[in-house]
PDB file of N, CA and C in Angstrom:
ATOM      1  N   UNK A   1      -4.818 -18.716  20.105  1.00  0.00           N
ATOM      2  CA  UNK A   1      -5.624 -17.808  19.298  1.00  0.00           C
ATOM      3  C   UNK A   1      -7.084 -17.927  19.699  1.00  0.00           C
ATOM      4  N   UNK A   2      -7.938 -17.040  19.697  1.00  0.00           N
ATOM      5  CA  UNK A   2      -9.411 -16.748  20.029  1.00  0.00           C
ATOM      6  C   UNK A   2     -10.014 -16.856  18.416  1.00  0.00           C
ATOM      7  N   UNK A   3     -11.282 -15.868  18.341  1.00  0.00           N
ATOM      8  CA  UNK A   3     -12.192 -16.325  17.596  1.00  0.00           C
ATOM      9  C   UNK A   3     -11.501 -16.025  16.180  1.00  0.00           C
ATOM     10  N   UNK A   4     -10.238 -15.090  16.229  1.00  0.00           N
ATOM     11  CA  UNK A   4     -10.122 -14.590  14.625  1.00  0.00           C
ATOM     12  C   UNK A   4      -9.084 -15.436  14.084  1.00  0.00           C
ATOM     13  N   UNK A   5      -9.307 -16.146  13.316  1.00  0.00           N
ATOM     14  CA  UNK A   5      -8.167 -16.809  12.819  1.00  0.00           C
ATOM     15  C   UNK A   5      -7.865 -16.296  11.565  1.00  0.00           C
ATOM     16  N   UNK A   6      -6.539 -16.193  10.758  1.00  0.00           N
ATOM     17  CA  UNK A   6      -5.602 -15.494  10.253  1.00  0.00           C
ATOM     18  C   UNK A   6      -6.168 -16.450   8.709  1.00  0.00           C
ATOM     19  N   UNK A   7      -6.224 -15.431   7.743  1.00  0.00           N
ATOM     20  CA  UNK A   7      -5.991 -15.712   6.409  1.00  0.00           C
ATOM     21  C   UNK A   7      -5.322 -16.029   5.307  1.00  0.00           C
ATOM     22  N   UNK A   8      -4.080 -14.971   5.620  1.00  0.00           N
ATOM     23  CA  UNK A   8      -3.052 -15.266   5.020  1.00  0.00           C
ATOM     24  C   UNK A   8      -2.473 -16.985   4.866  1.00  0.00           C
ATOM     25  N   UNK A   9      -2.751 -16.675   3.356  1.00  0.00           N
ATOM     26  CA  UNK A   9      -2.518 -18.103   2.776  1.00  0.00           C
ATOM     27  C   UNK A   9      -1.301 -19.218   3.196  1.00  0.00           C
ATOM     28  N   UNK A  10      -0.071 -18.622   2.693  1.00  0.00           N
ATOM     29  CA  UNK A  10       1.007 -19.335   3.219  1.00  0.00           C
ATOM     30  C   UNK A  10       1.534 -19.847   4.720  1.00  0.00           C
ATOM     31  N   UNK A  11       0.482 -18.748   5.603  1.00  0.00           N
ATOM     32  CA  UNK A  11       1.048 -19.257   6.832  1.00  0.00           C
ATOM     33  C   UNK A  11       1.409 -18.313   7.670  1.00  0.00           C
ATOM     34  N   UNK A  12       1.326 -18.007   8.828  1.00  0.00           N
ATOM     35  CA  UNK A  12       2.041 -17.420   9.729  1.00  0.00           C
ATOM     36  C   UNK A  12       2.742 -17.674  10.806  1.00  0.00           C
ATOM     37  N   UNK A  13       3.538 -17.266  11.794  1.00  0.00           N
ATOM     38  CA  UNK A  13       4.612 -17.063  12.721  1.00  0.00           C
ATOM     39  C   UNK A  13       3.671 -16.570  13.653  1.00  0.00           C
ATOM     40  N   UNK A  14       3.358 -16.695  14.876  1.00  0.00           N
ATOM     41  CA  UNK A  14       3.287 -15.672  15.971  1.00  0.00           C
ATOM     42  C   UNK A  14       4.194 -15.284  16.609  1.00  0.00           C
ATOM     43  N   UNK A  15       4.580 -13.882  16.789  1.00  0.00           N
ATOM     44  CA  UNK A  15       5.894 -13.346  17.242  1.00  0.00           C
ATOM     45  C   UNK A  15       5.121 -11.816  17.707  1.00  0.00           C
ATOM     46  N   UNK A  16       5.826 -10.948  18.059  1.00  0.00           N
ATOM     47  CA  UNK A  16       5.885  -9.471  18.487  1.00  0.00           C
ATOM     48  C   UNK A  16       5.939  -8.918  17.664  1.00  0.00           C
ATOM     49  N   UNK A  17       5.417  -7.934  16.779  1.00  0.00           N
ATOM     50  CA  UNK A  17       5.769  -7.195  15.612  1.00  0.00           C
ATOM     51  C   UNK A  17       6.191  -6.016  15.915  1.00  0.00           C
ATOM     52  N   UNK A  18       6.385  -5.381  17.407  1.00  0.00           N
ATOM     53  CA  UNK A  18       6.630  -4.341  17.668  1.00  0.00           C
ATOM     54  C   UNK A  18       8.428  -4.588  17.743  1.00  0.00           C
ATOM     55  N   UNK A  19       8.721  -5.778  17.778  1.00  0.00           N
ATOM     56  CA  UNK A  19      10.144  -5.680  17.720  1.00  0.00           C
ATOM     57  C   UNK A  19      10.681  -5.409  15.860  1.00  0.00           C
ATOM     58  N   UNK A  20       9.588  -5.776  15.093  1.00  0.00           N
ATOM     59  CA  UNK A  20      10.100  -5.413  13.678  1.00  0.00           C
ATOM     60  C   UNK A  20       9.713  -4.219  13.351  1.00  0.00           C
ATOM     61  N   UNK A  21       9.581  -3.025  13.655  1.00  0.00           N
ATOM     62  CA  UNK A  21       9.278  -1.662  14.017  1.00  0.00           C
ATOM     63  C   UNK A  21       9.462  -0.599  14.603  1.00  0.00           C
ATOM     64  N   UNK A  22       9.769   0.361  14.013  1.00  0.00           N
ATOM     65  CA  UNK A  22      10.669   1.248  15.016  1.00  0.00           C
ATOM     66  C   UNK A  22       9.483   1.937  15.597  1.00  0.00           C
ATOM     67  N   UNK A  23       9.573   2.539  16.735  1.00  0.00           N
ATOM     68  CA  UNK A  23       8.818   3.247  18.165  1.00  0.00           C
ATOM     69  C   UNK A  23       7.746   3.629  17.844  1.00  0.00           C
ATOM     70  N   UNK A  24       8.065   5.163  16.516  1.00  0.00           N
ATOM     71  CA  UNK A  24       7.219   5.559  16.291  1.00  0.00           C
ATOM     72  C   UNK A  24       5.821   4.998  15.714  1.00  0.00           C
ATOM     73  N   UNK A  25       6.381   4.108  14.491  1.00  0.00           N
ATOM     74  CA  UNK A  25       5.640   3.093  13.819  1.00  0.00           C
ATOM     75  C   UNK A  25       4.231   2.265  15.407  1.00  0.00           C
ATOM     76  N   UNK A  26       5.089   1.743  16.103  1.00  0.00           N
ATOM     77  CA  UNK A  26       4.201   1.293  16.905  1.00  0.00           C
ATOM     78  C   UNK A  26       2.958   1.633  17.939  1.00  0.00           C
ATOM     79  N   UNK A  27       3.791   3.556  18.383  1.00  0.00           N
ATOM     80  CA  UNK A  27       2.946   4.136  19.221  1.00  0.00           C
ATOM     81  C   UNK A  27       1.630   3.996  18.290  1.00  0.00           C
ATOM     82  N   UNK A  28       2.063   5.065  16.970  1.00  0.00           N
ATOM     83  CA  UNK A  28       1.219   4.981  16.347  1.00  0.00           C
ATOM     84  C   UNK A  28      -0.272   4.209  15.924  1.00  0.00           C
ATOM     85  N   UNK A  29       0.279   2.975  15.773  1.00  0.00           N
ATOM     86  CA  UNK A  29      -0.318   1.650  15.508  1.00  0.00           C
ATOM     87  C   UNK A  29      -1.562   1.406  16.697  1.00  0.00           C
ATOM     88  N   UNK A  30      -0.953   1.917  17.899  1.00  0.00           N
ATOM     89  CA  UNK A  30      -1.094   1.287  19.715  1.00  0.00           C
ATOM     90  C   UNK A  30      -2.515   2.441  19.427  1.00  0.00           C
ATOM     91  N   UNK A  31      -2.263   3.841  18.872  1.00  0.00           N
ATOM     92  CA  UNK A  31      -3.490   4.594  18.933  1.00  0.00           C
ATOM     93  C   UNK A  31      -4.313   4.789  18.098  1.00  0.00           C
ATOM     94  N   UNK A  32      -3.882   4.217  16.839  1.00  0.00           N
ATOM     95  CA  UNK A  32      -5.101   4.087  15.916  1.00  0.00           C
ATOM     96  C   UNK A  32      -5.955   2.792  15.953  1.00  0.00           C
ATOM     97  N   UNK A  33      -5.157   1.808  16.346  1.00  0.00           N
ATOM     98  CA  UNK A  33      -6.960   1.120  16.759  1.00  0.00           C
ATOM     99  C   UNK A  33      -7.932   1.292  17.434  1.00  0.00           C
ATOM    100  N   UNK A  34      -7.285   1.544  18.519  1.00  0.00           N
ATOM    101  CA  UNK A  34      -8.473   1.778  19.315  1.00  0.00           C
ATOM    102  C   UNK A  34      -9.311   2.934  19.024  1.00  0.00           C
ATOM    103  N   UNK A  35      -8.597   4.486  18.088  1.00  0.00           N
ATOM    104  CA  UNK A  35      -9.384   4.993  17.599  1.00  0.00           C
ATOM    105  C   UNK A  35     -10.386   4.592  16.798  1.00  0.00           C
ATOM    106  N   UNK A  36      -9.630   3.908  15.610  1.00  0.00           N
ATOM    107  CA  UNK A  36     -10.585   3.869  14.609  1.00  0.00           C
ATOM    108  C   UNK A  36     -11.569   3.054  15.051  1.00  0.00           C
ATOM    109  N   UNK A  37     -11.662   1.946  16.145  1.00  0.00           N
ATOM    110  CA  UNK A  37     -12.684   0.930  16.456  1.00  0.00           C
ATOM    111  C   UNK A  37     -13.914   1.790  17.294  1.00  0.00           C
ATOM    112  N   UNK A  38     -13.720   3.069  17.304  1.00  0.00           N
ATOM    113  CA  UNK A  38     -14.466   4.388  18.004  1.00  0.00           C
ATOM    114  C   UNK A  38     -15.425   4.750  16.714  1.00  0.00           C
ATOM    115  N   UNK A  39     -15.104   4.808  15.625  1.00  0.00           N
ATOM    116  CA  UNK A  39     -15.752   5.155  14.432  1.00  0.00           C
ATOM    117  C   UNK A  39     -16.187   3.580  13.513  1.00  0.00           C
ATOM    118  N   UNK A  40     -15.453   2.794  13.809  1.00  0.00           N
ATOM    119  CA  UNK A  40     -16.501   1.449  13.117  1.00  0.00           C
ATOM    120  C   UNK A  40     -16.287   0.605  14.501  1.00  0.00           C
ATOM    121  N   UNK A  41     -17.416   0.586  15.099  1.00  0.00           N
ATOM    122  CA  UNK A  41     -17.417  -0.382  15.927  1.00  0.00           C
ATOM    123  C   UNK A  41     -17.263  -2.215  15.734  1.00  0.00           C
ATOM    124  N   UNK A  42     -16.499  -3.034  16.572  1.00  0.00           N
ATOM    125  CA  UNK A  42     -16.452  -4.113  15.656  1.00  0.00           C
ATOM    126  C   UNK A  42     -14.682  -4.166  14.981  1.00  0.00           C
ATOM    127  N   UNK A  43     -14.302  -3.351  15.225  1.00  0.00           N
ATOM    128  CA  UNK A  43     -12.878  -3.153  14.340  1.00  0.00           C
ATOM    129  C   UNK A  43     -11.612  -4.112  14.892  1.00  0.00           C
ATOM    130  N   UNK A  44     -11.797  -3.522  16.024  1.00  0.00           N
ATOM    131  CA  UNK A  44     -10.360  -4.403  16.989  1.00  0.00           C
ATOM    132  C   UNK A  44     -11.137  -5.561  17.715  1.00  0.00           C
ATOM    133  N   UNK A  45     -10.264  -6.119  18.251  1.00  0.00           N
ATOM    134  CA  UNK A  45     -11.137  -7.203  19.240  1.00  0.00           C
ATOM    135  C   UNK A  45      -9.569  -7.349  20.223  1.00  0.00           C
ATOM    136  N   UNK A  46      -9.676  -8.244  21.627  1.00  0.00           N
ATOM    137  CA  UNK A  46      -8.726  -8.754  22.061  1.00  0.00           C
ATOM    138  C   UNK A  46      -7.846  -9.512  21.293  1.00  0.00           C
ATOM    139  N   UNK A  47      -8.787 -10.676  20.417  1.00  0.00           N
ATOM    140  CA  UNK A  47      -7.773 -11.612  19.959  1.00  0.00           C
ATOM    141  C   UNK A  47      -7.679 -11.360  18.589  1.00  0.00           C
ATOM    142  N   UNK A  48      -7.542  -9.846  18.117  1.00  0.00           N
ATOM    143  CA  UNK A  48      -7.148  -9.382  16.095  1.00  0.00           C
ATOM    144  C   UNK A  48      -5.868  -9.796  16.430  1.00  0.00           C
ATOM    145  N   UNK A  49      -5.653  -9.880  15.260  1.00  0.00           N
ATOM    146  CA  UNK A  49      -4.161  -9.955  14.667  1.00  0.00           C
ATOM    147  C   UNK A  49      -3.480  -8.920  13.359  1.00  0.00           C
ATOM    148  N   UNK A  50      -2.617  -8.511  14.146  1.00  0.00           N
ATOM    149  CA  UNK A  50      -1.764  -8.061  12.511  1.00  0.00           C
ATOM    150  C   UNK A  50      -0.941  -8.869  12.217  1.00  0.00           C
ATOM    151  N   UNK A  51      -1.004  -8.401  10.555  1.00  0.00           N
ATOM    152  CA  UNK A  51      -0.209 -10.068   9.662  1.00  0.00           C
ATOM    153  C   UNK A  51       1.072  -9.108   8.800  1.00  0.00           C
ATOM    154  N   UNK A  52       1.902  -9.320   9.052  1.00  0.00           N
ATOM    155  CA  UNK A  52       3.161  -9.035   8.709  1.00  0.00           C
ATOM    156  C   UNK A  52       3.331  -6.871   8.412  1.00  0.00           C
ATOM    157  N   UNK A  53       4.688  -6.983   7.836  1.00  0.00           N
ATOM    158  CA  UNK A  53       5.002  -5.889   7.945  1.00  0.00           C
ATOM    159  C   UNK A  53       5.174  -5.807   6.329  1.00  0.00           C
ATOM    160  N   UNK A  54       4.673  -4.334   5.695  1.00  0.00           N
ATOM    161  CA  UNK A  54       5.123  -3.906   4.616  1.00  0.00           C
ATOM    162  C   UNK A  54       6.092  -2.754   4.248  1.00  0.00           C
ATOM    163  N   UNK A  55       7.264  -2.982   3.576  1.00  0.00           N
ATOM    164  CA  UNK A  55       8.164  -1.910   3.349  1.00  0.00           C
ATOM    165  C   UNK A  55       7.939  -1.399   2.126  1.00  0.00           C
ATOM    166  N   UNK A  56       8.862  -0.101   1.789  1.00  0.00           N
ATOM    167  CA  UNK A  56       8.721   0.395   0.275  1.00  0.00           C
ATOM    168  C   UNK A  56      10.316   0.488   0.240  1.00  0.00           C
ATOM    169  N   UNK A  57      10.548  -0.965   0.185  1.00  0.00           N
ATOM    170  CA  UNK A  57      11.923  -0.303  -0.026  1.00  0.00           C
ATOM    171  C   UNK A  57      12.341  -1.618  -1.549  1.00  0.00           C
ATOM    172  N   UNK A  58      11.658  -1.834  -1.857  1.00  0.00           N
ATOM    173  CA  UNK A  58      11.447  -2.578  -3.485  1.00  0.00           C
ATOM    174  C   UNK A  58      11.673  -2.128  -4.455  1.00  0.00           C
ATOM    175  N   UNK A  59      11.676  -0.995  -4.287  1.00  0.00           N
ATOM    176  CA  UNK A  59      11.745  -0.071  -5.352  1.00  0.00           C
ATOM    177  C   UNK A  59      12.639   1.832  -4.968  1.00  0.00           C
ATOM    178  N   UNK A  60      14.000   1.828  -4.569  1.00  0.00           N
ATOM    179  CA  UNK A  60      14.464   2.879  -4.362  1.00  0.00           C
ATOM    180  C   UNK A  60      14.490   3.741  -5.502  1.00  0.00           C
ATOM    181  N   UNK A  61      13.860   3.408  -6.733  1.00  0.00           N
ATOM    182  CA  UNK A  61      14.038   4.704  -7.948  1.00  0.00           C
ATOM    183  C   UNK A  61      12.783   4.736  -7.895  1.00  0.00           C
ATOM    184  N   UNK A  62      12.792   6.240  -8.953  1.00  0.00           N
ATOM    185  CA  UNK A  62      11.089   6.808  -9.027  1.00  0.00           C
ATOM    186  C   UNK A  62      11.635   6.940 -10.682  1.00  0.00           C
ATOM    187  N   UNK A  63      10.780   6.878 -11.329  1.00  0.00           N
ATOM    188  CA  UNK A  63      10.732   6.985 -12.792  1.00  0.00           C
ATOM    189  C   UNK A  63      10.259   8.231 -12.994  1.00  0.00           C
ATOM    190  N   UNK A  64      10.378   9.324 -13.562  1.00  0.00           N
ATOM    191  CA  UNK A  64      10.141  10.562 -13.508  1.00  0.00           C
ATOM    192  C   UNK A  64       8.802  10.312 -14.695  1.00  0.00           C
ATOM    193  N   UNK A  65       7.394  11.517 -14.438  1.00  0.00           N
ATOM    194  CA  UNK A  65       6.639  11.384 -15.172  1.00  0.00           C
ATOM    195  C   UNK A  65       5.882  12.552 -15.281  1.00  0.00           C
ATOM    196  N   UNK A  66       5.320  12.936 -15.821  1.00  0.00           N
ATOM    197  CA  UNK A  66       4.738  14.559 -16.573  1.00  0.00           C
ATOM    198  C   UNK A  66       3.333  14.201 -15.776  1.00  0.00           C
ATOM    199  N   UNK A  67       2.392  15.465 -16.169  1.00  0.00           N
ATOM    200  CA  UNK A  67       1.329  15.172 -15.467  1.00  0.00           C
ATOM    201  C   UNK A  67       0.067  14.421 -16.532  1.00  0.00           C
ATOM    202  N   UNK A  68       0.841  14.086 -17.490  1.00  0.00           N
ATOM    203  CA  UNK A  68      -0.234  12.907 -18.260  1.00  0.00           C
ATOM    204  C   UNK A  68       0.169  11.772 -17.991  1.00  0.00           C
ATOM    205  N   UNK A  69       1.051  11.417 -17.125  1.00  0.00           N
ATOM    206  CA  UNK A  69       1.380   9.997 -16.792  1.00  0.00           C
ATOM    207  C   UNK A  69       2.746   9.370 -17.427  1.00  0.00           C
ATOM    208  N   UNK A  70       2.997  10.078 -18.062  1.00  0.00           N
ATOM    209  CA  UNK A  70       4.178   9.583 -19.258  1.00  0.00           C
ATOM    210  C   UNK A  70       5.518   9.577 -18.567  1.00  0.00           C
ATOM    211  N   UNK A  71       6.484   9.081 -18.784  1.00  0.00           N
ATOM    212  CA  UNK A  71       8.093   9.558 -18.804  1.00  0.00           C
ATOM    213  C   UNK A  71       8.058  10.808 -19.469  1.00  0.00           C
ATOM    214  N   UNK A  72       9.163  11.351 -18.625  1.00  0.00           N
ATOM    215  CA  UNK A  72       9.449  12.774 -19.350  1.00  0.00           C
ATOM    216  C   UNK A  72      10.185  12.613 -20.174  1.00  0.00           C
ATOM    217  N   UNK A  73      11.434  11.165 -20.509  1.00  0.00           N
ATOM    218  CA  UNK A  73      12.273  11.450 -21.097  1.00  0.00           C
ATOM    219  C   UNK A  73      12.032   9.997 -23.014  1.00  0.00           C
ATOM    220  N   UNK A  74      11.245   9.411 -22.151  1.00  0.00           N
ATOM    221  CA  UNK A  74      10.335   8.058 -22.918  1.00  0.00           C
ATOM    222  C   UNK A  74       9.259   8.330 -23.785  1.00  0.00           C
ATOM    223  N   UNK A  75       8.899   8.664 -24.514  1.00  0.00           N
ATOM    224  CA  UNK A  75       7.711   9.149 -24.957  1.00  0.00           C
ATOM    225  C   UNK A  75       6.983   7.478 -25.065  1.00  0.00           C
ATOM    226  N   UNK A  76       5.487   7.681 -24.458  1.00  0.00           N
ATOM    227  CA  UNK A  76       5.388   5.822 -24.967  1.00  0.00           C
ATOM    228  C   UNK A  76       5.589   5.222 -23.759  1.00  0.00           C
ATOM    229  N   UNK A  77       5.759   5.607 -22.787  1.00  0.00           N
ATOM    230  CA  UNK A  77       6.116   5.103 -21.703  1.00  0.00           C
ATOM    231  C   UNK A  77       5.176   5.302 -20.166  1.00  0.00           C
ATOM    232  N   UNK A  78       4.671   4.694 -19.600  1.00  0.00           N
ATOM    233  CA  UNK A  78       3.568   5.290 -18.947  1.00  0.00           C
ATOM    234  C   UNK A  78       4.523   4.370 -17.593  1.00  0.00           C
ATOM    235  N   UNK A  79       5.352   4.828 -16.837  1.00  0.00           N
ATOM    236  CA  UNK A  79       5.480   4.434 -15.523  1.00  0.00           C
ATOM    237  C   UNK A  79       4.479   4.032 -13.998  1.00  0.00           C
ATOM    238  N   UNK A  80       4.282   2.871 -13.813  1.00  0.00           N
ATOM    239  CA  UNK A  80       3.325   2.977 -13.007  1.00  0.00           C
ATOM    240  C   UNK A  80       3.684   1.792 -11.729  1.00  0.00           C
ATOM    241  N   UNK A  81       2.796   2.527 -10.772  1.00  0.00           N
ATOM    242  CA  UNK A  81       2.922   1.360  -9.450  1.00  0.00           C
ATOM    243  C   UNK A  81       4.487   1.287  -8.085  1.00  0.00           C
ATOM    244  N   UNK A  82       4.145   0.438  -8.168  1.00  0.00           N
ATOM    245  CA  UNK A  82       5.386   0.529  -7.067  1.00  0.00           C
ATOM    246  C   UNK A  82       6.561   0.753  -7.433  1.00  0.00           C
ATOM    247  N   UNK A  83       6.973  -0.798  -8.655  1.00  0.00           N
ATOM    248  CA  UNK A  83       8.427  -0.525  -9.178  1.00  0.00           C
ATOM    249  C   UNK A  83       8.737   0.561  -9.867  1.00  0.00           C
ATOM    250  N   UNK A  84       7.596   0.857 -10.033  1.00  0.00           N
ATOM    251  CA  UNK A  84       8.136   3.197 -10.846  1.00  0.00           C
ATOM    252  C   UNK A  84       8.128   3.920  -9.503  1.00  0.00           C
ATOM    253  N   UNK A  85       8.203   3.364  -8.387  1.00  0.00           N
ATOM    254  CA  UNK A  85       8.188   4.487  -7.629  1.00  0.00           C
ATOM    255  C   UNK A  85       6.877   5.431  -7.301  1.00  0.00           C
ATOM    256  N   UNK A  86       5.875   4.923  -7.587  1.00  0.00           N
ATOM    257  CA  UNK A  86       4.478   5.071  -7.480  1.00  0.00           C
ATOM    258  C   UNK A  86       3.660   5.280  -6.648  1.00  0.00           C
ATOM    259  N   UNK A  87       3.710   4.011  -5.555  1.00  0.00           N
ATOM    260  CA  UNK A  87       2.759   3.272  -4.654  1.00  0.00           C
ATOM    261  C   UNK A  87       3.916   2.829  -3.616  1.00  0.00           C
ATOM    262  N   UNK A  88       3.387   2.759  -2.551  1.00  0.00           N
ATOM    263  CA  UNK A  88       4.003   1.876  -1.349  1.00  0.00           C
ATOM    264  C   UNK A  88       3.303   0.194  -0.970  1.00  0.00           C
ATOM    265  N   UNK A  89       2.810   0.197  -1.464  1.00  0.00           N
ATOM    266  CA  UNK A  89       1.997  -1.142  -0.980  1.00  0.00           C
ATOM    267  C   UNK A  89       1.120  -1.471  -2.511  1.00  0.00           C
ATOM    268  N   UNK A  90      -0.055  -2.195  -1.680  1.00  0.00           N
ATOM    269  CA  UNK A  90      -0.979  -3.092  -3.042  1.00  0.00           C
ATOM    270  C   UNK A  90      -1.642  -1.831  -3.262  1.00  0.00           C
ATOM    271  N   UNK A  91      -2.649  -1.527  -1.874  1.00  0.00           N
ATOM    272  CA  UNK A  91      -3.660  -0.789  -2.540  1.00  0.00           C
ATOM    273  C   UNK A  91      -2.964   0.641  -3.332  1.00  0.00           C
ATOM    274  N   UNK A  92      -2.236   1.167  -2.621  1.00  0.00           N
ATOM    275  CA  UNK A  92      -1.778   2.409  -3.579  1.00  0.00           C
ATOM    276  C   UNK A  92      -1.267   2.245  -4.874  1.00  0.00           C
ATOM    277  N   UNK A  93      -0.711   0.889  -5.425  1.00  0.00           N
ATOM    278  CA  UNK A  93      -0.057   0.775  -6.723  1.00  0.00           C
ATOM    279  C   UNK A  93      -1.486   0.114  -7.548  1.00  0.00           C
ATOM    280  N   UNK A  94      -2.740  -0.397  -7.229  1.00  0.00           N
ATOM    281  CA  UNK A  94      -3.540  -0.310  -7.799  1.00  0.00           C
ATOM    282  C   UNK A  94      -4.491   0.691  -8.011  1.00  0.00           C
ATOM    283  N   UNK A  95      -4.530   1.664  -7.126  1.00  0.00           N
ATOM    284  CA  UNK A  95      -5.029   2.920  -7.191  1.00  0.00           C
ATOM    285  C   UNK A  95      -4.525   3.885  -8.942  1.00  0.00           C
ATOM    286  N   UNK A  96      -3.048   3.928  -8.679  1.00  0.00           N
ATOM    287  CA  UNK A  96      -1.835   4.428  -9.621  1.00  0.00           C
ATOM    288  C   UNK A  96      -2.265   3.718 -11.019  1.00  0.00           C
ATOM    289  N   UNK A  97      -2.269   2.194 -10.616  1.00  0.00           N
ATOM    290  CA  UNK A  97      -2.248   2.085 -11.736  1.00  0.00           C
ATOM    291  C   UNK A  97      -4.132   2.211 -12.977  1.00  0.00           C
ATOM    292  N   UNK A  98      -5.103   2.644 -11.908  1.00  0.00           N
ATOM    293  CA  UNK A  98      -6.080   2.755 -12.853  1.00  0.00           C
ATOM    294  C   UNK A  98      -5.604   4.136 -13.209  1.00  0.00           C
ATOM    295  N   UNK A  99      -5.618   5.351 -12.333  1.00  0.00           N
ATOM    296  CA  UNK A  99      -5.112   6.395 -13.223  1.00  0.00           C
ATOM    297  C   UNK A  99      -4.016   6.162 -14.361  1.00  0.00           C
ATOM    298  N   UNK A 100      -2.958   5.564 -14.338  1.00  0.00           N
ATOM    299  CA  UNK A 100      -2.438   5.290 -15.337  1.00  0.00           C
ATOM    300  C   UNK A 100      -3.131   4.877 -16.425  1.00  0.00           C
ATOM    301  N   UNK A 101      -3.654   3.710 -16.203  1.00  0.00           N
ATOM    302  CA  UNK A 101      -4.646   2.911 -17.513  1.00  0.00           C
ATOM    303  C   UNK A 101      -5.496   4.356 -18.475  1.00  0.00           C
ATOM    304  N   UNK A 102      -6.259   5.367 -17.476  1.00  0.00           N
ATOM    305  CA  UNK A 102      -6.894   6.263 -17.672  1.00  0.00           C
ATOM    306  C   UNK A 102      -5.967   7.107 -18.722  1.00  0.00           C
ATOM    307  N   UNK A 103      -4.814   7.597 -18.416  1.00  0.00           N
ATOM    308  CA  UNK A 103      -3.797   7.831 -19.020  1.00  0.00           C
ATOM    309  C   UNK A 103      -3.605   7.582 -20.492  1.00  0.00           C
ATOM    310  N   UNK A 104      -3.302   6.044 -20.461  1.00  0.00           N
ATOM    311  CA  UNK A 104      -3.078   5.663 -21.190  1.00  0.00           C
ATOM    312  C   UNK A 104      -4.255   5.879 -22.560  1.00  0.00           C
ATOM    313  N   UNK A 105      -5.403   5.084 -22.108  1.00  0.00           N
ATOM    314  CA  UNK A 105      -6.935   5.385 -23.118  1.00  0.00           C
ATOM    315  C   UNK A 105      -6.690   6.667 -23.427  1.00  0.00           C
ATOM    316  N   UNK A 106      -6.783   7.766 -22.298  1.00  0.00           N
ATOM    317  CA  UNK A 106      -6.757   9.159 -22.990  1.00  0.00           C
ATOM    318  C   UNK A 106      -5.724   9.597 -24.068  1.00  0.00           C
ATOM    319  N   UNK A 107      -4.489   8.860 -24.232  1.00  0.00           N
ATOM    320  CA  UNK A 107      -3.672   9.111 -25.198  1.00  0.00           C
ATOM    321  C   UNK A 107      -3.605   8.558 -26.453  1.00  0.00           C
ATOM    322  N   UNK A 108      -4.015   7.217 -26.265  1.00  0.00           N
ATOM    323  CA  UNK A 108      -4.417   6.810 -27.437  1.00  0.00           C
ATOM    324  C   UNK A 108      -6.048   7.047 -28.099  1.00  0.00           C
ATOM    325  N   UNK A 109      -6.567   7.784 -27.447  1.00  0.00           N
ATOM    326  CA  UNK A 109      -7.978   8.389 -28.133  1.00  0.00           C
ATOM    327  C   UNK A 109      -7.708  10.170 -28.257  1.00  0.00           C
ATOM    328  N   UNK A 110      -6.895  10.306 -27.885  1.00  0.00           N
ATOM    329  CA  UNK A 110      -6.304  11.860 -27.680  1.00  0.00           C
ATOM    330  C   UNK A 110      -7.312  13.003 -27.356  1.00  0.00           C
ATOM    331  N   UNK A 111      -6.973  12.603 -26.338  1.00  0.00           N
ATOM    332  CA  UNK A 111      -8.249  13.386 -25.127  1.00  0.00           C
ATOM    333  C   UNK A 111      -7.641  14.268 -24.305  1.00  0.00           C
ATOM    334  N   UNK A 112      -7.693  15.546 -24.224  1.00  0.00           N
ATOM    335  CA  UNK A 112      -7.226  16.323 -23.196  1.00  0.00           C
ATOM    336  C   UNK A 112      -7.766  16.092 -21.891  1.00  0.00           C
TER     337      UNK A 112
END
């Protein structure tokens, strides 16, 4: 390893991650760094690392929900984040879940 050393708490493996990935996933991957390191310079380096792989497969149901956030079929029920079928990862199920929270305040102050 060079200058970047890895954060992730528990630990890591060095291995190929393009073998835990199907094709597309990787071309992909192969052309957005070097793009995006075009618009923030500083981004990639020789010795970055990517640290593991994330799936959405934690959660194969979606909890059905109206456009105030609710269950359609729950009244009282505000589905949120990944395990509702929400979010794919961290940042999107914390995204979800402030609109939810928002949701929520607005219903119990009854706010259109």
């Amino acid at each position: 390893m060079g200058d970047v050393k890895p954060s992730y708490t528990p630990g890591i493996t060095l291995t190929d991650l393009s073998k835990a990935l199907p094709d597309f996933a990787v071309d992909a991957i192969r052309e957005a760094i070097p793009a995006f390191n075009k618009k923030i310079q500083g981004f990639s380096s020789d010795d970055g690392l990517l640290t593991g792989v994330e799936t959405r497969t934690s959660s194969p149901i979606s909890i059905k929900r109206n456009k105030e956030f609710q269950s359609i079929n729950t009244e009282g029920l505000f589905p949120a984040g990944e395990g509702a079928g929400y979010a794919g990862g961290i940042l999107s199920a914390g995204i979800d879940g402030i609109k939810v929270a928002e949701a929520v305040a607005k219903s119990m102050l009854k706010i259109d």
